[in-house]
Protein backbone atom coordinates (compact mmCIF):
# COMPACT_ATOMS: atom_id res chain seq x y z
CA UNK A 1 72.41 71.45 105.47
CA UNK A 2 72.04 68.51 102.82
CA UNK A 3 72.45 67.44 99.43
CA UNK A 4 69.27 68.18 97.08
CA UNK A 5 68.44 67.55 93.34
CA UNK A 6 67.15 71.14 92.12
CA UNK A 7 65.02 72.24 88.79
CA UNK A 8 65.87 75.37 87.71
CA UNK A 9 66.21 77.50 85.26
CA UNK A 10 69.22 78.83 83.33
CA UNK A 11 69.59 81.62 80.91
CA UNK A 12 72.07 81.84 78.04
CA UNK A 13 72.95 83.35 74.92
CA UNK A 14 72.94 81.72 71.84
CA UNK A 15 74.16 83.35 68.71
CA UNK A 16 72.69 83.38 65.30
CA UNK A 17 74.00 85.57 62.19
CA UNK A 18 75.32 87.88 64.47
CA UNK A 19 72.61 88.60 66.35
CA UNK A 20 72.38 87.27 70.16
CA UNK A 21 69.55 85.92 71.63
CA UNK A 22 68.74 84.90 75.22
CA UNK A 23 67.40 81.32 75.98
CA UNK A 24 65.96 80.03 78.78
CA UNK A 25 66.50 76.44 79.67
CA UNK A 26 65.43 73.73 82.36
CA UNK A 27 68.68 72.12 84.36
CA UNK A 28 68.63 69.38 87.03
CA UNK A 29 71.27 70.00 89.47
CA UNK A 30 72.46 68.08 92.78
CA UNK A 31 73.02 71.95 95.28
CA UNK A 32 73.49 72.32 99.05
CA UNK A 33 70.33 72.96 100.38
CA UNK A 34 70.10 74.79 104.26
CA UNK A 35 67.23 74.67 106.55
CA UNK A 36 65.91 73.32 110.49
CA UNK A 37 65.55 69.87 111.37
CA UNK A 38 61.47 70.41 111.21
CA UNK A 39 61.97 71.32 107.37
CA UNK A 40 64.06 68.69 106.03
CA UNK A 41 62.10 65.86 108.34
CA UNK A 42 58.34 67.59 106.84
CA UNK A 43 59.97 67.54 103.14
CA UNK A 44 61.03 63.46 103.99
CA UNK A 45 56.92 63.04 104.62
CA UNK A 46 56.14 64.75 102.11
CA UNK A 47 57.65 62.40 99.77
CA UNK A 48 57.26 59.45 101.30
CA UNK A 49 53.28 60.20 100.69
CA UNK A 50 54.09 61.22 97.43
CA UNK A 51 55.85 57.85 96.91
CA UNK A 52 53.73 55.19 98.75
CA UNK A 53 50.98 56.81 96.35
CA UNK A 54 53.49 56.13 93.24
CA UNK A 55 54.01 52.11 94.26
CA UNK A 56 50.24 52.27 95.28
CA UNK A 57 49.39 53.51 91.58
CA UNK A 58 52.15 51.03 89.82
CA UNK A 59 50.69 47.38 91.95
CA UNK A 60 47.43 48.38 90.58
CA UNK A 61 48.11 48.89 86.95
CA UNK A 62 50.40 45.72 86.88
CA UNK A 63 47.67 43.98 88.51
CA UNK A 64 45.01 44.95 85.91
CA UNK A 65 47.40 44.76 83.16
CA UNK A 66 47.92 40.88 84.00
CA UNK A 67 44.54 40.49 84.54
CA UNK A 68 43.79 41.53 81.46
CA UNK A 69 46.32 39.42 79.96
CA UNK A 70 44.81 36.38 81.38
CA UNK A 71 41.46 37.05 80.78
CA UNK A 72 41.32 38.31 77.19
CA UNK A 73 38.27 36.49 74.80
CA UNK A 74 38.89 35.31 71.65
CA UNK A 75 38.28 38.92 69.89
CA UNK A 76 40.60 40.95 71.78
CA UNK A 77 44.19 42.01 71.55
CA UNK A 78 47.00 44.17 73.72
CA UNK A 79 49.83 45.68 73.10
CA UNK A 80 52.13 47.39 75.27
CA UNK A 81 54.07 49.96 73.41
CA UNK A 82 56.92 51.84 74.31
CA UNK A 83 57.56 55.50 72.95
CA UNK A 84 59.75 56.59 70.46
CA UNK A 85 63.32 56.34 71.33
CA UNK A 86 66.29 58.29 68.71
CA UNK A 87 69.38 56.90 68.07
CA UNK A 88 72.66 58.23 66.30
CA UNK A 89 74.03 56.16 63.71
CA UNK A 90 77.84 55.47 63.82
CA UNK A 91 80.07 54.12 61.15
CA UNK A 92 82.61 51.73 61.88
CA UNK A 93 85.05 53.69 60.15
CA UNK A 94 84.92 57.18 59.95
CA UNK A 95 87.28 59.93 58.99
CA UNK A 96 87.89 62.96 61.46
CA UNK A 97 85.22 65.68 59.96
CA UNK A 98 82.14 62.90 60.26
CA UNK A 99 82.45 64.29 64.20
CA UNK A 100 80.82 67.53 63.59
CA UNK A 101 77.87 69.03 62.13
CA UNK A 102 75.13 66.91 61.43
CA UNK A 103 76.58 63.87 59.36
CA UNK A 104 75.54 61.24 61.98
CA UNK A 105 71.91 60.59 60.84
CA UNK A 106 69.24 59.46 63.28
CA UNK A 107 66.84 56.59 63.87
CA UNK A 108 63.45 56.17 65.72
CA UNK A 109 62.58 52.59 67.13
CA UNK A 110 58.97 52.01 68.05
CA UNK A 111 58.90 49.05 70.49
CA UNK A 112 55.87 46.66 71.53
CA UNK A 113 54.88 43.57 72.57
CA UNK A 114 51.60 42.27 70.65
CA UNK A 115 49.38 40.23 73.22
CA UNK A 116 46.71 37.62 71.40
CA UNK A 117 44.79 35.45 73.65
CA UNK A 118 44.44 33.10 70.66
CA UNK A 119 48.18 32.71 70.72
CA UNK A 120 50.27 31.65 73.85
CA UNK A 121 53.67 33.36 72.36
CA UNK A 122 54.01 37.36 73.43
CA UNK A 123 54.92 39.32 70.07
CA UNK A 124 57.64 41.74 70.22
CA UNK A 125 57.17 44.24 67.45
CA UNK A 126 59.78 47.05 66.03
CA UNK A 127 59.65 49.60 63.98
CA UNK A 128 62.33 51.59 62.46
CA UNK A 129 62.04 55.49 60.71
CA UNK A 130 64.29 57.98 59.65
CA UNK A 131 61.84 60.52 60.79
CA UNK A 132 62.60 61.62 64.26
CA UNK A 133 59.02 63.09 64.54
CA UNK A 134 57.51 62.00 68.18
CA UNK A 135 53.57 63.40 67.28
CA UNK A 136 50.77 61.89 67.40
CA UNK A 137 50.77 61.76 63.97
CA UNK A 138 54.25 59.92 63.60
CA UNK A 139 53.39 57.78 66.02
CA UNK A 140 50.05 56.11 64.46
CA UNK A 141 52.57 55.73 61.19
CA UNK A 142 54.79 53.58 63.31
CA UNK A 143 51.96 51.45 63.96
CA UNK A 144 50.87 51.09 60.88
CA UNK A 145 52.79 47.88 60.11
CA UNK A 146 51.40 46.56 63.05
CA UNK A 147 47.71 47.02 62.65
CA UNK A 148 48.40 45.99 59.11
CA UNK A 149 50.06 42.60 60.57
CA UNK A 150 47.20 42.28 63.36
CA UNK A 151 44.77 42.04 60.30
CA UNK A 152 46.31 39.77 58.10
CA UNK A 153 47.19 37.18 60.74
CA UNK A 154 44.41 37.85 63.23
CA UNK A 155 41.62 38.46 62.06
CA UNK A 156 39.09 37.52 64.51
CA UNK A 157 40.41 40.51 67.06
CA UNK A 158 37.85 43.54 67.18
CA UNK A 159 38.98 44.60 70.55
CA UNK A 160 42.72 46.12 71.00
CA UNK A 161 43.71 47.12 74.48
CA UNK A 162 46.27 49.74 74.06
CA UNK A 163 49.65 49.85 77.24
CA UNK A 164 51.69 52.46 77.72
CA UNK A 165 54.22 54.04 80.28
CA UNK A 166 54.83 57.07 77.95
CA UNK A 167 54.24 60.61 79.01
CA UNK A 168 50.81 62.39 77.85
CA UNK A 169 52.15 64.31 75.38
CA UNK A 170 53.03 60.98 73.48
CA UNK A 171 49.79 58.38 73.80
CA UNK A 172 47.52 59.85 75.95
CA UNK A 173 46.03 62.69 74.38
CA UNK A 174 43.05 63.81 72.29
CA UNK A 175 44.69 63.62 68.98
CA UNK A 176 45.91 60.36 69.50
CA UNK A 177 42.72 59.64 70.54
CA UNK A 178 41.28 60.81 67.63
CA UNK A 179 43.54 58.56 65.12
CA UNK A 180 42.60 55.32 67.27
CA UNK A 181 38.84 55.99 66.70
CA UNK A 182 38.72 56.74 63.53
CA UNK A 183 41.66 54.97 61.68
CA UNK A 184 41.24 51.74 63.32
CA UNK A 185 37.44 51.52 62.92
């Protein structure tokens, strides 16, 4: 027997005006797992192909990715954005009932770094929202500024090269896709 991290998934009631209603959530968990020798050696190969394809994949992109950097003409641009990240807002001083309920508010922060071969210096870039909206459509407002500032102080780019490690559901998708076709033309 060993030690294995487990996906599954959990059911639970969650009451609302006296009613009950069952949920089903998605719950890592570290469980006990039994089997031969043969199993736990093939599920080790297994993921050590599924890895080696992982670091294969990542020395590739960095490779390209600082290609790219290097190489960019005079017109182009990149920027390697990170996705949305929420925070909680704290006071420094708060009485007891500030704990509960929902009188912490919360922040997004939109991260880059703004790549311009005509300029040597990597810009970091930041935005800040009290919208905690993470679609496609949220997203292309926290760029706004950016593409705004891009313009104004660059105005020779016509090419932007667009990074991301985000999931698909954040970048990589067709209405995001959409937005970077039409809005930035």
């Amino acid at each position: 027997s060993w030690w294995q991290w487990v996906t599954k998934k959990e059911q639970h009631d969650k009451k609302k005006d006296d009613c009950s209603e069952v949920h089903v959530t998605q719950i890592t968990v570290k469980e006990k797992v039994s089997g031969t020798l043969y199993d736990l050696v093939t599920q080790f190969q297994d993921r050590i192909r599924s890895m080696k394809l992982h670091v294969f994949n990542i020395r590739r992109q960095y490779r390209i990715y600082r290609d790219l950097r290097d190489k960019m003409s005079e017109t182009e641009c990149m920027i390697h954005i990170d996705f949305a990240e929420n925070y909680l807002g704290k006071y420094s001083s708060e009485i007891q009932s500030v704990h509960f309920g929902g009188s912490h508010k919360q922040v997004t922060l939109h991260t880059g770094v703004l790549y311009v071969s005509s300029d040597p210096t990597p810009k970091p870039c930041c935005t800040i929202s009290d919208s905690t909206d993470h679609s496609p459509y949220a997203k292309w407002s926290y760029l706004q500024p950016v593409w705004e500032n891009l313009k104004s102080n660059f105005p020779q780019v016509k090419v932007i090269h667009v990074f991301s490690d985000s999931p698909s559901t954040q970048y990589r998708q067709k209405k995001m896709f959409f937005l970077f076709s039409t809005q930035l033309y």
